[in-house]
C-alpha atoms as a PDB file:
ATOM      1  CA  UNK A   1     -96.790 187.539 115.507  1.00  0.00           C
ATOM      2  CA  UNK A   2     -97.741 188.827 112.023  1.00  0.00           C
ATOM      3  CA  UNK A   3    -100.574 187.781 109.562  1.00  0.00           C
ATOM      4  CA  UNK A   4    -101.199 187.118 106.201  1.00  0.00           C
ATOM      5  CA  UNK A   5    -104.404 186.377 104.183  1.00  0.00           C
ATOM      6  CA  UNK A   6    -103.292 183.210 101.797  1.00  0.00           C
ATOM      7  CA  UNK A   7    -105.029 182.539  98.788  1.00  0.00           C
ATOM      8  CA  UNK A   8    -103.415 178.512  97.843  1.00  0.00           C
ATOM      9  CA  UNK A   9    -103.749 177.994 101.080  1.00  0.00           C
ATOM     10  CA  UNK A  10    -103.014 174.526 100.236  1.00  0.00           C
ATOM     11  CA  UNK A  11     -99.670 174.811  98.795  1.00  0.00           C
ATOM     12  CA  UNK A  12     -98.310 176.278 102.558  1.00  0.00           C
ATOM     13  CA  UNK A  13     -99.741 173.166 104.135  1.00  0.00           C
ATOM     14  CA  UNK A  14     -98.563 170.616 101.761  1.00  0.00           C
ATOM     15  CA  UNK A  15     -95.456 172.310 102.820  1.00  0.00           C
ATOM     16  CA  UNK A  16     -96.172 173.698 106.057  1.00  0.00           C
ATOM     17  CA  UNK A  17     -93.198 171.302 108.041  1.00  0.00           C
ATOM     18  CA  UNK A  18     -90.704 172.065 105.887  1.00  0.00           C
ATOM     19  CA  UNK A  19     -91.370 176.230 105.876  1.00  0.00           C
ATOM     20  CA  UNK A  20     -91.041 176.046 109.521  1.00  0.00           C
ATOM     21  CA  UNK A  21     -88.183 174.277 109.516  1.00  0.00           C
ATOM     22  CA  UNK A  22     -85.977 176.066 107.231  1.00  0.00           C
ATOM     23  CA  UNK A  23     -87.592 179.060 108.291  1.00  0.00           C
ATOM     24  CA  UNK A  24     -87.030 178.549 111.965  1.00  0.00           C
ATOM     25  CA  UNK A  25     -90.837 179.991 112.542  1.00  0.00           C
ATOM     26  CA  UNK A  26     -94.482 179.043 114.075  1.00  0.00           C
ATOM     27  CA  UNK A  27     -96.967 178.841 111.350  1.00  0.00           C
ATOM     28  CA  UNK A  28    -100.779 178.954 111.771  1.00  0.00           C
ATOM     29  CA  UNK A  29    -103.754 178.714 110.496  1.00  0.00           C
ATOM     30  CA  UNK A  30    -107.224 180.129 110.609  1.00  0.00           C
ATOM     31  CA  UNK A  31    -109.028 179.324 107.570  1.00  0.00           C
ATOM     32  CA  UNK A  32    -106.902 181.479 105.023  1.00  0.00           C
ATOM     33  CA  UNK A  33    -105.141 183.732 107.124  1.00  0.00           C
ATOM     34  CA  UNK A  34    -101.639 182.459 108.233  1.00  0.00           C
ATOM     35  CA  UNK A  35    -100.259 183.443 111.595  1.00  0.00           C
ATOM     36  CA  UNK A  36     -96.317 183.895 111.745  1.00  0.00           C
ATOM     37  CA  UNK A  37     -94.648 183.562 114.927  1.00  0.00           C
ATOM     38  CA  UNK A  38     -90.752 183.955 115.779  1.00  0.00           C
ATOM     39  CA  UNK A  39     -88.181 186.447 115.378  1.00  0.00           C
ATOM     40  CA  UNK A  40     -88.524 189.305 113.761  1.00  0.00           C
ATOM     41  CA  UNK A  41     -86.418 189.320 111.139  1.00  0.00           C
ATOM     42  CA  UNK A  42     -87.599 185.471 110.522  1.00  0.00           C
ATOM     43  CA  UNK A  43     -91.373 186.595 110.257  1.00  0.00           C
ATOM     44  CA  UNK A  44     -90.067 189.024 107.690  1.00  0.00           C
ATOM     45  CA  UNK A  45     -88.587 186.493 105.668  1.00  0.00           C
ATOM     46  CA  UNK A  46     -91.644 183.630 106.281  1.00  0.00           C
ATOM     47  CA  UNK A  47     -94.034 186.345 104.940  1.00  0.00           C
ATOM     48  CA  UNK A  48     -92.384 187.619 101.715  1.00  0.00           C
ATOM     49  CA  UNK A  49     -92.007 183.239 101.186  1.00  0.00           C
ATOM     50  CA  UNK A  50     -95.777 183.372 101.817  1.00  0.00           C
ATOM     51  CA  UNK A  51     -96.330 186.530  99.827  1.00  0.00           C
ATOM     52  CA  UNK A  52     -94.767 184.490  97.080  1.00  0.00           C
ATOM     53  CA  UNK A  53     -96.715 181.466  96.990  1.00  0.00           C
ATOM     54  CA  UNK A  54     -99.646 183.438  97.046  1.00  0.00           C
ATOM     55  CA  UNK A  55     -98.571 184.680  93.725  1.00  0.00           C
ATOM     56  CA  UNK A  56     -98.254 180.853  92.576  1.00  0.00           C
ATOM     57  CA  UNK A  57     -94.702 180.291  92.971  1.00  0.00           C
ATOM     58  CA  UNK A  58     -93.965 176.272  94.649  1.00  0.00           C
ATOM     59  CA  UNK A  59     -92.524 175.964  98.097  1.00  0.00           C
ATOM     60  CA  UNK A  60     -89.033 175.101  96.868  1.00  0.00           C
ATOM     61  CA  UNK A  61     -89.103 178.501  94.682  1.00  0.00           C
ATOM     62  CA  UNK A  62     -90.312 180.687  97.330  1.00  0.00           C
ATOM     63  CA  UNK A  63     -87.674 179.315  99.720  1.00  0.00           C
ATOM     64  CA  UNK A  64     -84.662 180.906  97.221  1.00  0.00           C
ATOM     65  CA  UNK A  65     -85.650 184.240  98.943  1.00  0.00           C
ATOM     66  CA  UNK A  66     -83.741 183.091 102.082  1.00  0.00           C
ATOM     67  CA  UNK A  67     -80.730 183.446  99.832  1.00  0.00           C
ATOM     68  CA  UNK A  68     -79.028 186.905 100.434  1.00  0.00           C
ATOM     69  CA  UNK A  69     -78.879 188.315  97.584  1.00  0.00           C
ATOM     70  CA  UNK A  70     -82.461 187.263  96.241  1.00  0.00           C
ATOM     71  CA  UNK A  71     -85.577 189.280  96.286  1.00  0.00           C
ATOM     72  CA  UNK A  72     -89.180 189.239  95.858  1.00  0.00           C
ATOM     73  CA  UNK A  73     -90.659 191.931  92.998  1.00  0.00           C
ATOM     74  CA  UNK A  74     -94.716 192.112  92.219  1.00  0.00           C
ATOM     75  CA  UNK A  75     -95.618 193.960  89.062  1.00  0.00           C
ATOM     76  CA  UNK A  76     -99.052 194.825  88.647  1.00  0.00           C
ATOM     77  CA  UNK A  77    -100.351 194.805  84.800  1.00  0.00           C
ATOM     78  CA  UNK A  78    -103.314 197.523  85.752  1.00  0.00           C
ATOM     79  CA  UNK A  79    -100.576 199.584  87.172  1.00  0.00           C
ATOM     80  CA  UNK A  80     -98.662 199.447  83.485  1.00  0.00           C
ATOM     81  CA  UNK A  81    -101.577 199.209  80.971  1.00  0.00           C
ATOM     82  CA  UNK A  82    -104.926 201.044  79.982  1.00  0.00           C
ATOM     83  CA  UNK A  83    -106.088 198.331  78.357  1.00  0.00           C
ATOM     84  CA  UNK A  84    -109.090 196.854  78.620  1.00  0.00           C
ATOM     85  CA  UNK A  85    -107.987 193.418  77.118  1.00  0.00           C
ATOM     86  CA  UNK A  86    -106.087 192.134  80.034  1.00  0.00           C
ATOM     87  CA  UNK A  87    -106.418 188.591  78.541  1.00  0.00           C
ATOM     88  CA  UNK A  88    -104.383 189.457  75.742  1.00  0.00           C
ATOM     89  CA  UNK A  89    -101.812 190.945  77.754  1.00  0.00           C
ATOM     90  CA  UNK A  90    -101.170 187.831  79.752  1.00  0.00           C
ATOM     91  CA  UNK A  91    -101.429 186.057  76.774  1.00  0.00           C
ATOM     92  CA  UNK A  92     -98.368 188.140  75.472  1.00  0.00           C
ATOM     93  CA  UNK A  93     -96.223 187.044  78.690  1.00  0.00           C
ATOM     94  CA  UNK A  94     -96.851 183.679  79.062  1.00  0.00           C
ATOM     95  CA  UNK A  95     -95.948 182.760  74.764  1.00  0.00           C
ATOM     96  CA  UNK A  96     -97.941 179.986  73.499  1.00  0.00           C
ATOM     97  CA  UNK A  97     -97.176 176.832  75.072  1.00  0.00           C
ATOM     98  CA  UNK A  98     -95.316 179.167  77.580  1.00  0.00           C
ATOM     99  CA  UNK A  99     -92.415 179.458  75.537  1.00  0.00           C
ATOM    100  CA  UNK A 100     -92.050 183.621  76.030  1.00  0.00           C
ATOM    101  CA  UNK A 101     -92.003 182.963  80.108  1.00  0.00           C
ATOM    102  CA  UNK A 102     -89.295 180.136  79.509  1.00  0.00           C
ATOM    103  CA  UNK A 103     -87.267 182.196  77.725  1.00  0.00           C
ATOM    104  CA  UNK A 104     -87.764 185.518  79.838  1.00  0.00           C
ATOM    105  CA  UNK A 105     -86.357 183.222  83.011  1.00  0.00           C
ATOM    106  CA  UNK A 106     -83.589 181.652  80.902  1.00  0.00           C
ATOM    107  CA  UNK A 107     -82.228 185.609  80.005  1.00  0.00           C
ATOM    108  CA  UNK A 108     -82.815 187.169  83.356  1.00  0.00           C
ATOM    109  CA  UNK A 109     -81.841 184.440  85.825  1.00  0.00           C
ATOM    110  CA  UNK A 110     -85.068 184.716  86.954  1.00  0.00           C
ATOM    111  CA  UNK A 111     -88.430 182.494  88.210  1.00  0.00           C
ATOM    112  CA  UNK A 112     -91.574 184.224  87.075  1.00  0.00           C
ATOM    113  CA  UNK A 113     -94.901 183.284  88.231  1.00  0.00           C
ATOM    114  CA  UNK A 114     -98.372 184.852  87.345  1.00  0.00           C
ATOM    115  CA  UNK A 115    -101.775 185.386  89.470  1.00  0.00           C
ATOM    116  CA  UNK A 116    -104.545 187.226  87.643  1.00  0.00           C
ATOM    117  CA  UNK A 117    -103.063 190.743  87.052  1.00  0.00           C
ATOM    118  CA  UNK A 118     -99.989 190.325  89.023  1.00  0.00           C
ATOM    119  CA  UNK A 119     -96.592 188.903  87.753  1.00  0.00           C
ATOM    120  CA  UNK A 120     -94.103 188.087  90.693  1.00  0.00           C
ATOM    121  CA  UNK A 121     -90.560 187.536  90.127  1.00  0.00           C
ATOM    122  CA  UNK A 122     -87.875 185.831  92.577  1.00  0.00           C
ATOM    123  CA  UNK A 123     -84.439 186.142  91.325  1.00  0.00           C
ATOM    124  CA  UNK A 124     -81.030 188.043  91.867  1.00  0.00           C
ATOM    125  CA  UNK A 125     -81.222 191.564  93.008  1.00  0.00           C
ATOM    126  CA  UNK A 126     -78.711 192.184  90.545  1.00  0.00           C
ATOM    127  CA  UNK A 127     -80.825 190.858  87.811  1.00  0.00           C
ATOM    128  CA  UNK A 128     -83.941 192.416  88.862  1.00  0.00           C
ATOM    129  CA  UNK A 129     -83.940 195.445  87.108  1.00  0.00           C
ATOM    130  CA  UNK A 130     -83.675 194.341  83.979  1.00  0.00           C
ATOM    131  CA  UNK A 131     -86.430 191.381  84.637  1.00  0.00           C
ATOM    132  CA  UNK A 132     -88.662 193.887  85.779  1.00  0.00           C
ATOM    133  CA  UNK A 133     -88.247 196.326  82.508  1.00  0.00           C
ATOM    134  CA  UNK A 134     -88.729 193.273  80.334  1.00  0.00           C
ATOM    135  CA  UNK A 135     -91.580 192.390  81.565  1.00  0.00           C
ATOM    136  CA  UNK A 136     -92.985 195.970  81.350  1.00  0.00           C
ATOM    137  CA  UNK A 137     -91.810 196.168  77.746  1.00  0.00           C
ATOM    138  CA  UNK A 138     -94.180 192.869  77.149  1.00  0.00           C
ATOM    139  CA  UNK A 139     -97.128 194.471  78.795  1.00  0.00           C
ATOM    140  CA  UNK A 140     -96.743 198.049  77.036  1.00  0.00           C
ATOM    141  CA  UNK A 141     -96.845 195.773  73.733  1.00  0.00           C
ATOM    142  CA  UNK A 142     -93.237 195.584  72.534  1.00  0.00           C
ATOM    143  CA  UNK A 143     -92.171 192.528  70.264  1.00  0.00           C
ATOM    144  CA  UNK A 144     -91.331 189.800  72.008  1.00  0.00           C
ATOM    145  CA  UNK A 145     -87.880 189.703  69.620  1.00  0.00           C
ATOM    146  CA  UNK A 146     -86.749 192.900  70.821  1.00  0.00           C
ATOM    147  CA  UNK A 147     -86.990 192.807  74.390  1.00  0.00           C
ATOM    148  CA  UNK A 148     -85.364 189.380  74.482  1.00  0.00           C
ATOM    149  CA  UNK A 149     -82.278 191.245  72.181  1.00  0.00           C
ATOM    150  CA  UNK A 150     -82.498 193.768  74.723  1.00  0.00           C
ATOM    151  CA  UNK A 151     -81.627 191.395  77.684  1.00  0.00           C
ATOM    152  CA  UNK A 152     -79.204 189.742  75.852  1.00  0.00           C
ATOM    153  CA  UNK A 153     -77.064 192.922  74.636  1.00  0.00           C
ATOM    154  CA  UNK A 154     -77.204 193.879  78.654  1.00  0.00           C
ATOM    155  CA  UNK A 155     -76.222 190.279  79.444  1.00  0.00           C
ATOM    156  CA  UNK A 156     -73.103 190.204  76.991  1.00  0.00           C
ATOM    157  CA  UNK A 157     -72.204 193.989  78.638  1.00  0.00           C
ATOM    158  CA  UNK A 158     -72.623 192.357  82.216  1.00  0.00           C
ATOM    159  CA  UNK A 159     -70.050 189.790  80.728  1.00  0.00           C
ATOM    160  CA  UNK A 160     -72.799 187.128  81.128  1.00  0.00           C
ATOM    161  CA  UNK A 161     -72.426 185.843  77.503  1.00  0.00           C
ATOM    162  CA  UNK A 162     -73.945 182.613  77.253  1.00  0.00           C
ATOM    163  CA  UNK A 163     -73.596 181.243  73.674  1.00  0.00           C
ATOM    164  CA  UNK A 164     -75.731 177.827  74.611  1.00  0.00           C
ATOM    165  CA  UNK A 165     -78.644 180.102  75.982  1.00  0.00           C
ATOM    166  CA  UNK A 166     -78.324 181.405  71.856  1.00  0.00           C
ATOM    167  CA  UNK A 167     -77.752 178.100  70.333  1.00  0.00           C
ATOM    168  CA  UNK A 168     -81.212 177.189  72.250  1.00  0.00           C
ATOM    169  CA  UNK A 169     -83.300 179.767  71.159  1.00  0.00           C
ATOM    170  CA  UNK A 170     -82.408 179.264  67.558  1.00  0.00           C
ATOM    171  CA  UNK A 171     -83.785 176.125  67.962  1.00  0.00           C
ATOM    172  CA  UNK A 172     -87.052 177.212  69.248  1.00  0.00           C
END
């Protein structure tokens, strides 16, 4: 049995039937903290799902972790930054009218979700990387314009070239 402190506490009992199920674990509660109970390598899984709805991801996003080849990656902002302006710097990730975040999960395949100073991000391993050095280009201060023609130049060299993906952000 493992435990977890859970800060949207009601988001995991909205959807608490459903974890279990498609889990195949126990889950309960005591106030915020979250008891898991079943198999190891189940409890694993139910707690980085948990771990990422605590960082505001829904229920249904969380859940792509049990997929193989997805993961689970927390970038603190404090750990990147000095500054002193922290507003600002979420400011920068999010876009107005959350257009930069749109386009950050359209390039790297990836969901991206943000909780105070933390930034969590469920996609591909494979993609990953390069989600996770685009968002620390954002925070260090780079224009928004070059990290997103950094991710595409790696996309076309992964041989992910997706010319509507352009056609779409021309628009914007």
């Amino acid at each position: 049995m493992q435990e977890i402190y859970v800060e949207n506490l009601k988001e995991v009992l909205r959807s608490k039937s459903r974890l279990q199920k498609e889990l195949d674990i126990k889950l309960t509660n005591r106030g915020k903290n979250v008891f898991v109970n079943g198999l190891a390598d189940k409890e694993f899984m139910a707690i980085e799902v948990l771990e990422a709805i605590n960082l505001g991801f829904s229920a249904d996003r969380a859940l792509e972790l049990k997929q193989n080849d997805f993961m689970l990656q927390t970038v603190h902002i404090k750990d990147i930054t000095k500054r002193h302006d922290l507003d600002r710097v979420r400011a920068r990730i999010i876009g107005s009218q959350g257009r930069t975040l749109k386009t950050l999960q359209n390039l790297t395949n990836c969901d991206l979700a943000m909780n105070d100073n933390e930034i969590g991000l469920i996609g591909p391993i494979q993609e990953m990387e390069d989600a996770v050095q685009a968002v620390t280009s954002l925070v260090q201060g780079s224009k928004q314009g070059n990290v997103y023609g950094r991710l595409e130049r790696q996309r076309k060299k992964k041989g992910r070239d997706d010319s509507e993906l352009d056609i779409e952000m021309e628009k914007e």
